[in-house]
Protein backbone atom coordinates (compact mmCIF):
# COMPACT_ATOMS: atom_id res chain seq x y z
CA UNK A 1 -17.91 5.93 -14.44
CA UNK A 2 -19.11 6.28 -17.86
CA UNK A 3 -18.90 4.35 -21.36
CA UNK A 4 -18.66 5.11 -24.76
CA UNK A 5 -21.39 4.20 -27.26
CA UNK A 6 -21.45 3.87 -31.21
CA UNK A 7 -24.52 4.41 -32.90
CA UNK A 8 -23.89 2.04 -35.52
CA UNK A 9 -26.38 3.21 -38.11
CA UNK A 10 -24.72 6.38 -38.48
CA UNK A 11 -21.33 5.13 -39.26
CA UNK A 12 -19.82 5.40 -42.85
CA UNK A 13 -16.64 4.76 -44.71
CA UNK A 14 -15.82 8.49 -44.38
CA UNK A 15 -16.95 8.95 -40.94
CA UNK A 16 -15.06 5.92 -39.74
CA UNK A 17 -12.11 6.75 -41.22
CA UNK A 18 -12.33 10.05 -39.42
CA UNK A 19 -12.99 9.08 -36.10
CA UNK A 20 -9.72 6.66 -36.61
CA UNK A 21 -7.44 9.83 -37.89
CA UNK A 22 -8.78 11.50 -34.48
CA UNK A 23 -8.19 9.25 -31.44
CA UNK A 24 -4.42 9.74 -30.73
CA UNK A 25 -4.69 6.38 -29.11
CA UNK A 26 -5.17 4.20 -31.88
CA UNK A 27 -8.11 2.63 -29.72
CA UNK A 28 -10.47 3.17 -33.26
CA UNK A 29 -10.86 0.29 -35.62
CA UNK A 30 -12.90 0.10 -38.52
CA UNK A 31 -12.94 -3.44 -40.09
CA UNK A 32 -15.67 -5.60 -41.81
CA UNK A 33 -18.01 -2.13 -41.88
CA UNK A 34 -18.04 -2.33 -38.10
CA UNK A 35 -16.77 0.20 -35.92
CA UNK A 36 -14.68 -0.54 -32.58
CA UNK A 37 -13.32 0.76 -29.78
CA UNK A 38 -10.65 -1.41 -28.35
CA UNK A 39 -9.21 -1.17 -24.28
CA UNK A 40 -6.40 1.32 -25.49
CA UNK A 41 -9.17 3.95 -25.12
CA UNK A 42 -8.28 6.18 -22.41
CA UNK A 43 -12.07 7.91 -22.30
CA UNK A 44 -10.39 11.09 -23.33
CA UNK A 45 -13.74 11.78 -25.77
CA UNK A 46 -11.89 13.21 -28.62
CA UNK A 47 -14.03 10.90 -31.05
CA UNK A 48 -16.99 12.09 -29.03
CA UNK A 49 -16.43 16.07 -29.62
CA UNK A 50 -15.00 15.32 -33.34
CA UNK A 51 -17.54 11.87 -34.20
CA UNK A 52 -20.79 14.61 -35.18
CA UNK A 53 -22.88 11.93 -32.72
CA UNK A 54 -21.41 9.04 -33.98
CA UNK A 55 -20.05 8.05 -30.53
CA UNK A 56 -21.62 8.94 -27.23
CA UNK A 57 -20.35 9.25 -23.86
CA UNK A 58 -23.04 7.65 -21.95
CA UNK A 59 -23.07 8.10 -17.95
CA UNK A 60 -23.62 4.57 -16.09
CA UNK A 61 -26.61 4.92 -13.36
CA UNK A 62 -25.26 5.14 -9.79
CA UNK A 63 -26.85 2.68 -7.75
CA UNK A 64 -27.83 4.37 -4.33
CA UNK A 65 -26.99 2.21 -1.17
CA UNK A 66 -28.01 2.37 2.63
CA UNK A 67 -25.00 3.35 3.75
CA UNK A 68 -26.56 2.95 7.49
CA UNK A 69 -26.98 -0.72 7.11
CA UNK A 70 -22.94 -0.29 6.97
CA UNK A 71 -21.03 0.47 10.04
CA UNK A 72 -17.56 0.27 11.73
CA UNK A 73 -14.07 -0.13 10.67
CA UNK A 74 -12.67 -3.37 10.17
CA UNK A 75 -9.03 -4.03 10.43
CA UNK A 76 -7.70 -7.76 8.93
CA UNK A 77 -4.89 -9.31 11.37
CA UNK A 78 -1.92 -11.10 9.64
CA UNK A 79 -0.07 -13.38 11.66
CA UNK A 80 2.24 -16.07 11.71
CA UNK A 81 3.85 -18.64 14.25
CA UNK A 82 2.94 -16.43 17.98
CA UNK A 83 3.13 -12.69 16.76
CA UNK A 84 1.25 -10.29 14.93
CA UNK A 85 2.51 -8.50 12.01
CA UNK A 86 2.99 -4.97 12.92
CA UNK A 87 1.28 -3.14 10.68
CA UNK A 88 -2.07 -4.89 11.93
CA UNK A 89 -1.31 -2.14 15.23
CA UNK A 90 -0.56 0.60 12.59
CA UNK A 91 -3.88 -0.16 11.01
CA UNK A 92 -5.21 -0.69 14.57
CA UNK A 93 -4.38 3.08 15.37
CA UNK A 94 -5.70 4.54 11.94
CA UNK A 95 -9.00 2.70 12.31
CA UNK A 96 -9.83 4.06 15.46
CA UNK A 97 -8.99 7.69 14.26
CA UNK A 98 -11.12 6.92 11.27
CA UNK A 99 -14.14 5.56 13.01
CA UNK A 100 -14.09 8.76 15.50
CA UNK A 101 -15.03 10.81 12.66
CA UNK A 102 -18.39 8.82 12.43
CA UNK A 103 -18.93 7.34 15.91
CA UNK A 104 -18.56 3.86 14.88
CA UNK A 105 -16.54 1.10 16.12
CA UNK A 106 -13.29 -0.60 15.45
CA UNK A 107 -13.47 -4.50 14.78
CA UNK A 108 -10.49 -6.52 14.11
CA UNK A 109 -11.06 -9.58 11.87
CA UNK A 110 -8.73 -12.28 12.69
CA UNK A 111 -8.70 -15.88 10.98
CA UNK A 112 -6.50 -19.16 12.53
CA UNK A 113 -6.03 -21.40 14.84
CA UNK A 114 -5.73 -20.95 18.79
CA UNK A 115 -6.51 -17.35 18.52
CA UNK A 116 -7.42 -16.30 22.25
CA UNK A 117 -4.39 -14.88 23.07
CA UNK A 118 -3.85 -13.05 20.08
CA UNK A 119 -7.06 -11.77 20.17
CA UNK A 120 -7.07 -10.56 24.30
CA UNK A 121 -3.79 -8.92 22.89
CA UNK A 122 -5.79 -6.82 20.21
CA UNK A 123 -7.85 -5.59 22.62
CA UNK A 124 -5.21 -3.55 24.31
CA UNK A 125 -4.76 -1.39 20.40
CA UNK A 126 -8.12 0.62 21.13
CA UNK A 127 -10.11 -2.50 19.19
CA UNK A 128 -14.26 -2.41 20.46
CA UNK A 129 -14.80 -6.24 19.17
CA UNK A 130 -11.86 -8.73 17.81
CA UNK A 131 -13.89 -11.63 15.70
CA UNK A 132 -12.05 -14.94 15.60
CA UNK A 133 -12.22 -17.23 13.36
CA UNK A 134 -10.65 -20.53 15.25
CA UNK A 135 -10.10 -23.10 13.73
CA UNK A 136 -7.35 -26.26 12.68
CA UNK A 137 -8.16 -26.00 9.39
CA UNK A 138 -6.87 -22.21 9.22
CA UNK A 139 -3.70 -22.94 10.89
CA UNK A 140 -1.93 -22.68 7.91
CA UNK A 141 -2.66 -19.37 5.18
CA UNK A 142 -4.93 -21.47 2.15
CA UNK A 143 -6.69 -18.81 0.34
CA UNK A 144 -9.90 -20.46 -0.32
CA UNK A 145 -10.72 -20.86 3.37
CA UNK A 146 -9.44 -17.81 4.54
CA UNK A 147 -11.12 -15.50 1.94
CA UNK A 148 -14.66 -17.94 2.37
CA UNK A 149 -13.73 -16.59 6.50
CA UNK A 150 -13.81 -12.99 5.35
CA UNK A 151 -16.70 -13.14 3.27
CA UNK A 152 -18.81 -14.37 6.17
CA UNK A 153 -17.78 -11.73 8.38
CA UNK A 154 -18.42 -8.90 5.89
CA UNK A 155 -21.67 -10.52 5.13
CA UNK A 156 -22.70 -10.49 8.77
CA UNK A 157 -21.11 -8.09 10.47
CA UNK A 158 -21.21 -5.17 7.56
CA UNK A 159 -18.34 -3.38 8.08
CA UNK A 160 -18.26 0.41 6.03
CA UNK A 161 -14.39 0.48 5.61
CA UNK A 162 -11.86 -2.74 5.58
CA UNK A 163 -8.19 -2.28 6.23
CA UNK A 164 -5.47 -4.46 5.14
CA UNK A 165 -1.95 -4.39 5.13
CA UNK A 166 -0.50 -4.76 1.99
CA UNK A 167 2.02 -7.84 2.98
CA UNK A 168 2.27 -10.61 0.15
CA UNK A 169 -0.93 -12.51 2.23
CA UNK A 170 -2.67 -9.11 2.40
CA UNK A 171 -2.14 -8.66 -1.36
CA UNK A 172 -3.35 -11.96 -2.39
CA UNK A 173 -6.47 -11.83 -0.09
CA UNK A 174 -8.05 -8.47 -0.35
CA UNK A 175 -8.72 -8.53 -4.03
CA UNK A 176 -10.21 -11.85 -3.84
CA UNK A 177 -12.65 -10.86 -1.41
CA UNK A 178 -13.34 -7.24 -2.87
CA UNK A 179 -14.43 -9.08 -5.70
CA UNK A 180 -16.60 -11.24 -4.03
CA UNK A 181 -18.29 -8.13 -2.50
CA UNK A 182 -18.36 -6.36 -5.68
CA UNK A 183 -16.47 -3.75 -4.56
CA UNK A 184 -12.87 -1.66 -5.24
CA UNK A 185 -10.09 -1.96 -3.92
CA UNK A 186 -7.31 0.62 -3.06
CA UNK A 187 -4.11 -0.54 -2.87
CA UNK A 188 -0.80 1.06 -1.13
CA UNK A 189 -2.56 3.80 0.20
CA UNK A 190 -0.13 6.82 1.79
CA UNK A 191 -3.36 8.67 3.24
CA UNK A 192 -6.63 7.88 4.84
CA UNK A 193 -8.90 10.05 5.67
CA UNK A 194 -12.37 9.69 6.54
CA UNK A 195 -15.85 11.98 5.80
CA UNK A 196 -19.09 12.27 8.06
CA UNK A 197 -21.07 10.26 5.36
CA UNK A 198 -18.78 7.39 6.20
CA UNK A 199 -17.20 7.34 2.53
CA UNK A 200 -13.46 6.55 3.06
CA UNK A 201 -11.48 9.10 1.27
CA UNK A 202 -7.88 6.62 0.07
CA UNK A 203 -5.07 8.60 -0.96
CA UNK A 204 -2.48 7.49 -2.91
CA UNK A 205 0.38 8.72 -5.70
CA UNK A 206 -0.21 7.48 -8.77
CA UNK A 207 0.77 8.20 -12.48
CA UNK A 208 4.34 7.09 -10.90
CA UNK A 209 3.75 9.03 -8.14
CA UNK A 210 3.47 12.56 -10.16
CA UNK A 211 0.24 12.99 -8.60
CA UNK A 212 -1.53 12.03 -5.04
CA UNK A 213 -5.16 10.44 -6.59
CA UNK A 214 -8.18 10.80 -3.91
CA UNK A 215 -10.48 7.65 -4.53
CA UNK A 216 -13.64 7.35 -3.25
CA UNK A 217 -16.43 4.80 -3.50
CA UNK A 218 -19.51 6.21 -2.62
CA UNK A 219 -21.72 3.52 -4.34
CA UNK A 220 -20.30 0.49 -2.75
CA UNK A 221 -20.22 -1.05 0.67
CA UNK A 222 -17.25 -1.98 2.15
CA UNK A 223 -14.53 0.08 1.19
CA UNK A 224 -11.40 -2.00 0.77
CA UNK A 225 -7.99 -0.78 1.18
CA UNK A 226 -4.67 -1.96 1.38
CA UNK A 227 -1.83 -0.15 3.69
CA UNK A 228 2.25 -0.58 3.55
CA UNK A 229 3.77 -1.20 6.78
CA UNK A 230 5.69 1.93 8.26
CA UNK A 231 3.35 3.86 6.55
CA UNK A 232 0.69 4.91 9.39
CA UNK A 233 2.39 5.43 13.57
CA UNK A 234 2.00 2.34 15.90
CA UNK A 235 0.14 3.61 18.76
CA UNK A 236 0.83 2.41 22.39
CA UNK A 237 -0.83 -0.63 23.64
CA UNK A 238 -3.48 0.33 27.01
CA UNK A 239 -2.82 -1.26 30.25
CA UNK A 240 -6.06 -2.51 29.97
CA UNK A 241 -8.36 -4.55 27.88
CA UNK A 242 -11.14 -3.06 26.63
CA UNK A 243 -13.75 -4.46 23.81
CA UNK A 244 -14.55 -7.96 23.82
CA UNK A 245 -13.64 -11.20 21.48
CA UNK A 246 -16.32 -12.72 19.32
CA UNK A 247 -16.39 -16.31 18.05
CA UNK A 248 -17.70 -17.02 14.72
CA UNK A 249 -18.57 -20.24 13.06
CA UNK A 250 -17.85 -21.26 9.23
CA UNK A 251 -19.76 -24.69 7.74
CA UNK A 252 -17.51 -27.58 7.40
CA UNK A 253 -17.50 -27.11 3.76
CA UNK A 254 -16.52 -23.59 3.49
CA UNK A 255 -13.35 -24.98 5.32
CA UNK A 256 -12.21 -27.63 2.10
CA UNK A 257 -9.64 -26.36 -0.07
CA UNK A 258 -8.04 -27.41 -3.05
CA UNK A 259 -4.29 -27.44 -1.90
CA UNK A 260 -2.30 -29.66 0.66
CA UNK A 261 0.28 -28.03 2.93
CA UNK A 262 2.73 -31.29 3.24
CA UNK A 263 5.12 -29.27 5.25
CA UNK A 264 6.87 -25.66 5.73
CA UNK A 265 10.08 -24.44 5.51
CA UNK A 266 10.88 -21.87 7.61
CA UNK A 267 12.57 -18.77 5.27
CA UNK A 268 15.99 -17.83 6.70
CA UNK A 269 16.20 -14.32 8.23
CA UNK A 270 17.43 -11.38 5.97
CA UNK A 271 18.21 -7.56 6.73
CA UNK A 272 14.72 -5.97 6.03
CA UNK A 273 15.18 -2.50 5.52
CA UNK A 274 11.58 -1.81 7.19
CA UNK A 275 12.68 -2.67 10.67
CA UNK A 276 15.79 -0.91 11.00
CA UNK A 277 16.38 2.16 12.94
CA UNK A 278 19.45 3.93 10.82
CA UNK A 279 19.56 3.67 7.16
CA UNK A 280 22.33 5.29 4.97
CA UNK A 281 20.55 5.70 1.30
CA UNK A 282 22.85 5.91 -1.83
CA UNK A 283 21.74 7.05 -4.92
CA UNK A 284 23.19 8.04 -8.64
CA UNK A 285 25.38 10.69 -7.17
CA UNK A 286 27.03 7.94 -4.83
CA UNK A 287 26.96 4.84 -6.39
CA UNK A 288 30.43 4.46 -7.89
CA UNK A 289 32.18 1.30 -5.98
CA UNK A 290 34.35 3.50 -3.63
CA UNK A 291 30.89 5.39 -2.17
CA UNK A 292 29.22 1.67 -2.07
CA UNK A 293 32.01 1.02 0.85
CA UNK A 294 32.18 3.74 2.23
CA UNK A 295 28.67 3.85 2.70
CA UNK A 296 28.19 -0.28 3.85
CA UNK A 297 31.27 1.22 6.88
CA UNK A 298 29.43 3.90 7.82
CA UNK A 299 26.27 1.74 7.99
CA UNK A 300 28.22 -0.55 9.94
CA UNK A 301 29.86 2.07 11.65
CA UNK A 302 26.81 3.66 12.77
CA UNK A 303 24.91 0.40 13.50
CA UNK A 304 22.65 0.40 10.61
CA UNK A 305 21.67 -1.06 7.51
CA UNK A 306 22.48 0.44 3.40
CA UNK A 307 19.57 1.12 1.34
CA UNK A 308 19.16 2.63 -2.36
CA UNK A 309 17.23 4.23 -5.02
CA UNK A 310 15.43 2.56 -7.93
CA UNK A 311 18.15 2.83 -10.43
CA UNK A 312 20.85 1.15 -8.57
CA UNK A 313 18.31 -1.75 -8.27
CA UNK A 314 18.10 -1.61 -11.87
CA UNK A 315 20.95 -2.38 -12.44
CA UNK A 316 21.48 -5.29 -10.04
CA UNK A 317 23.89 -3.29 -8.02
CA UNK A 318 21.93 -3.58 -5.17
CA UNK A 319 19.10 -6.59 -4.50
CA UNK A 320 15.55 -5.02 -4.84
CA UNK A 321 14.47 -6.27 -1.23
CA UNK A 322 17.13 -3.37 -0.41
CA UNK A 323 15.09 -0.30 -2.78
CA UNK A 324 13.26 2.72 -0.97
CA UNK A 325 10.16 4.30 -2.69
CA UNK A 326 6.86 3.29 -4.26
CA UNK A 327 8.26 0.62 -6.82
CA UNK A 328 10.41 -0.46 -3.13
CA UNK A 329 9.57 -0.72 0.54
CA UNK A 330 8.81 1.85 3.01
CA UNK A 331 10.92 2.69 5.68
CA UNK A 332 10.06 4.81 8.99
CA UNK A 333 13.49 4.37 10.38
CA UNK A 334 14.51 7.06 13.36
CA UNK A 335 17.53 8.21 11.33
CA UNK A 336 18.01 8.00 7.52
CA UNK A 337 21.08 9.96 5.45
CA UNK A 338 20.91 10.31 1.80
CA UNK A 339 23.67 9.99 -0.36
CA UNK A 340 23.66 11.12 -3.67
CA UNK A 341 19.83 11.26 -3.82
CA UNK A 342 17.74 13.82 -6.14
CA UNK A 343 14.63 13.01 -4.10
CA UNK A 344 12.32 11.62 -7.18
CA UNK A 345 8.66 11.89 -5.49
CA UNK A 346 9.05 8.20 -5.92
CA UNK A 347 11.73 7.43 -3.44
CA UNK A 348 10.43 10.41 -1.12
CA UNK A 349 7.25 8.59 -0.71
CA UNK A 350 8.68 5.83 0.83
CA UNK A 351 10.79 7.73 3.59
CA UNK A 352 9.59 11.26 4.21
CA UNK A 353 7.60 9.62 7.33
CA UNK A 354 11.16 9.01 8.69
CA UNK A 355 12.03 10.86 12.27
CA UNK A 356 15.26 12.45 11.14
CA UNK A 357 16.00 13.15 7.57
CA UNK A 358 19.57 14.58 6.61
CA UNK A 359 20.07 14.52 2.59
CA UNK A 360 23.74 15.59 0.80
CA UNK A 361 23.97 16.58 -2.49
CA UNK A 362 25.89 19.12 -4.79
CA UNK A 363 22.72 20.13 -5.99
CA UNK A 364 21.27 22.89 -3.89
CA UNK A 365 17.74 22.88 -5.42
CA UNK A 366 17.54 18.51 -5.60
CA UNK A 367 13.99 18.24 -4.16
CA UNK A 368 15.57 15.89 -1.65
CA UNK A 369 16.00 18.97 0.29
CA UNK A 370 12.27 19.82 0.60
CA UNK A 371 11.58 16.55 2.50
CA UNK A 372 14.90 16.92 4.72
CA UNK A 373 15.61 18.18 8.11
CA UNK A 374 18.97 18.78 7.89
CA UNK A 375 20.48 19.87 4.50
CA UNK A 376 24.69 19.51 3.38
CA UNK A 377 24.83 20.72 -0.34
CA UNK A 378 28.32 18.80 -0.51
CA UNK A 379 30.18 15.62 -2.59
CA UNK A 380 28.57 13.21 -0.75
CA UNK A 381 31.63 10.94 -1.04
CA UNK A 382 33.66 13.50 0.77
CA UNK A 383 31.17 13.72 3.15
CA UNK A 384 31.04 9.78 4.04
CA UNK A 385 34.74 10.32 4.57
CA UNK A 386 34.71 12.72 7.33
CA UNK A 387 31.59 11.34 8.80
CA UNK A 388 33.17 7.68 9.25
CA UNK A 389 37.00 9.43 10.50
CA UNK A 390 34.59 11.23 13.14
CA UNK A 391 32.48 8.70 14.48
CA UNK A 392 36.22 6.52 14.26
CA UNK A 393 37.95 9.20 16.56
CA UNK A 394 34.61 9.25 18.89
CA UNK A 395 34.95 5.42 19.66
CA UNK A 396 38.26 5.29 20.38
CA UNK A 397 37.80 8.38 22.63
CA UNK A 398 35.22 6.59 24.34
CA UNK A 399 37.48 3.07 24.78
C-alpha cells in the first residue's frame, strides 16, 4: 500500500487550483496557502499524472517477515451453555483442508470455563491440538479477558492463519485482537484458499458483491479471517479421538475486566432461517399480499420456513433476521424455491451453496437461473397455487 505526497515548495495559487479542478473526488483543498488531501481520496492518482510533480505516489517499504516462525491453522471455538456453535466444525473442516496444503497442523483455540468435554469433543473434527483456556472468570463472554486469552495464545503458539466465525461474539472479538497483532482482518469470507508459502488467499464479494476481491497479507503474521455459518460443509465427526488438549495459563490480572455480569436472560427462541432445511424465498415479483400467503402455506405446507430478498426487508414487509444475501444471512438449506427472485449476485451469495435450488420467474434470462437446478420461467403466484393444491391432494391421498 502506497501514499500520496505533496511537495509543498512547489505548490502555487495556479497549480493548486489545478490539482483541485482535477481530482473528481473533491479530496483537494487548498486553504491558508497549504495544500491537502483529505480521506475522500480514493488513490486513483489523477493529481499525480496531471500535478507536473507536485504530488507523488510514494510506495510504503514492505517489511519482510519469517514466515517459518509461523505455523498451523488456528480455528476460535464459540460456545455457549453445553454446545458448540456449528460453524466452529465448518471452520474445523476448512482448516484442516487448508493446513494440508502446507503440512501444518490444525489447533482449535477455545476460551471458558469447564472446557474438557468440549474440548475431547473437538478432537473428533480432525483438530491435532485443542488449547483451553479454563477458567471461572471466562464463564461468561467479557471481551477484555477473552481477547487478553487470544493474544496469549497467538503470542505463544504463532499460528499462520486464524479462523473465526463471524457470529456477533466472533465479530466483536477478531478485530480487537487483529489489532493487537497488528494485523488485517477479513471479514465474511465466501472462499478460502490456501498457497505453499502459507499466505492465506480470503475471498470475498465486495463493491456490493459486483466483484469477488482476493486479499492477501503477505507481510503480516497471523492472518485473520472471519467466516458466516453455512458458508463452508460440516464434515463428519471420527469415531475416534485423535490430537491432544493443551492447558494454558493467563496471570490473574489479565483475567480483571471492567464490566459486571449481574445476571442473564436467556433470549427466547426464534425461526432462524440458517438452520432450516426447506426455505420458500419471495422476492419483488411475489411480494404482493396474496403471494405473501400463499407462500407462508406452502412453507407450512411443506414443513419449512419463508425467507426474502433485500427489498422486501426494506420495506419492513418482512423482519431483517428473515433476509437472504450478503447484507442478510446465509442459508445452506437442502431445498430452497425462489419466488419472484431476479437473482442479484447479492442474494445469490447467500444461497447458491444450497443442495437443491429451483427458481420461478417470467423472466427467462433473470440470473436466478444460472445458480438454479431446476428452472420454471412461470407467474410465480400461479405456480404457488398448483404447488400447494398438489402437495394438498398428496396428503389426503396418503391419510
Amino acid at each position: 500500500m502506497g501514499q500520496l505526497k505533496i511537495n509543498h515548495n512547489m505548490v502555487t495559487p495556479e497549480i493548486a487550483k489545478n490539482l483541485v479542478d482535477v481530482c473528481p473526488f473533491n479530496a483537494i483543498s487548498y486553504s491558508g496557502n497549504k495544500l491537502d488531501i483529505s480521506s475522500a481520496c480514493k488513490m486513483c492518482k489523477m493529481c499525480v499524472k496531471k500535478g507536473g510533480g507536485v504530488i507523488e505516489y510514494v510506495e510504503d517499504t514492505a517489511i519482510e517477515i519469517d514466515k517459518n516462525a509461523w505455523r498451523g491453522v488456528c480455528v476460535f471455538v464459540e460456545h455457549s451453555d453445553e454446545k458448540i456453535h456449528r460453524v466452529t466444525y465448518e471452520l474445523c473442516g476448512k482448516a484442516k483442508e487448508l493446513a494440508s496444503v502446507t503440512g501444518h497442523s490444525v489447533y482449535a483455540l477455545i476460551i471458558g470455563n469447564n472446557l474438557d468435554a468440549k474440548a475431547e469433543k473437538l478432537l473428533h473434527y480432525g483438530v491435532d491440538k485443542v488449547f483451553a483456556y479454563d477458567n471461572p472468570a471466562y464463564k461468561n463472554f467479557k471481551m477484555e479477558p477473552y481477547a487478553a486469552a487470544f493474544y496469549d495464545f497467538i503470542q505463544k503458539i504463532k499460528p499462520s492463519s486464524v479462523l473465526v466465525g463471524a457470529t456477533n461474539l466472533g465479530r466483536q472479538l477478531a478485530p480487537r485482537v487483529a489489532a493487537r497483532c497488528k494485523a488485517g482482518l477479513t471479514a465474511d469470507c465466501t472462499v478460502l484458499e490456501m498457497k505453499s508459502n502459507t499466505d492465506l488467499v480470503q475471498i470475498r464479494p465486495a463493491f456490493g458483491g459486483n466483484i469477488m476481491a482476493q486479499i492477501i497479507s503477505p507481510n503480516t503474521r497471523p492472518q485473520f479471517c472471519t467466516v458466516r455459518y453455512k458458508v463452508f460443509s460440516e464434515p463428519k465427526p471420527t469415531a475416534d479421538a485423535k490430537g491432544e488438549i493443551i492447558k494454558m495459563n493467563m496471570p490473574t490480572e489479565s483475567l480483571l475486566s471492567c464490566i459486571d455480569i449481574i445476571s442473564t436472560v436467556k433470549k427466547p427462541r426464534e425461526v432462524d432461517i440458517s438452520e432450516a432445511d426447506i426455505i420458500v424465498a419471495i422476492g419483488r415479483g411475489a411480494m404482493s399480499e396474496s403471494a405473501r400467503k400463499s407462500a407462508s402455506e406452502l412453507a407450512e405446507l411443506l414443513g419449512g420456513v419463508v425467507a426474502c430478498t433485500r427489498p422486501l426487508a426494506e420495506s419492513n414487509i418482512f423482519d431483517a433476521k428473515h433476509q437472504i444475501g450478503l447484507s442478510g444471512r446465509t442459508v445452506k438449506p437442502k431445498f430452497i424455491i425462489c419466488f419472484g427472485i431476479s437473482g442479484a449476485v447479492q442474494f445469490a451469495a447467500g444461497m447458491k451453496s444450497s443442495d437443491c435450488i429451483v427458481a420461478v420467474n417470467t423472466d427467462a434470462t433473470a440470473p436466478i437461473f444460472d445458480v438454479a437446478h431446476y428452472a420454471v420461467v412461470a407467474d410465480a403466484t400461479k405456480i404457488m397455487g398448483m404447488l400447494i393444491e398438489k402437495i394438498k391432494e398428496a396428503k389426503a391421498d396418503v391419510q
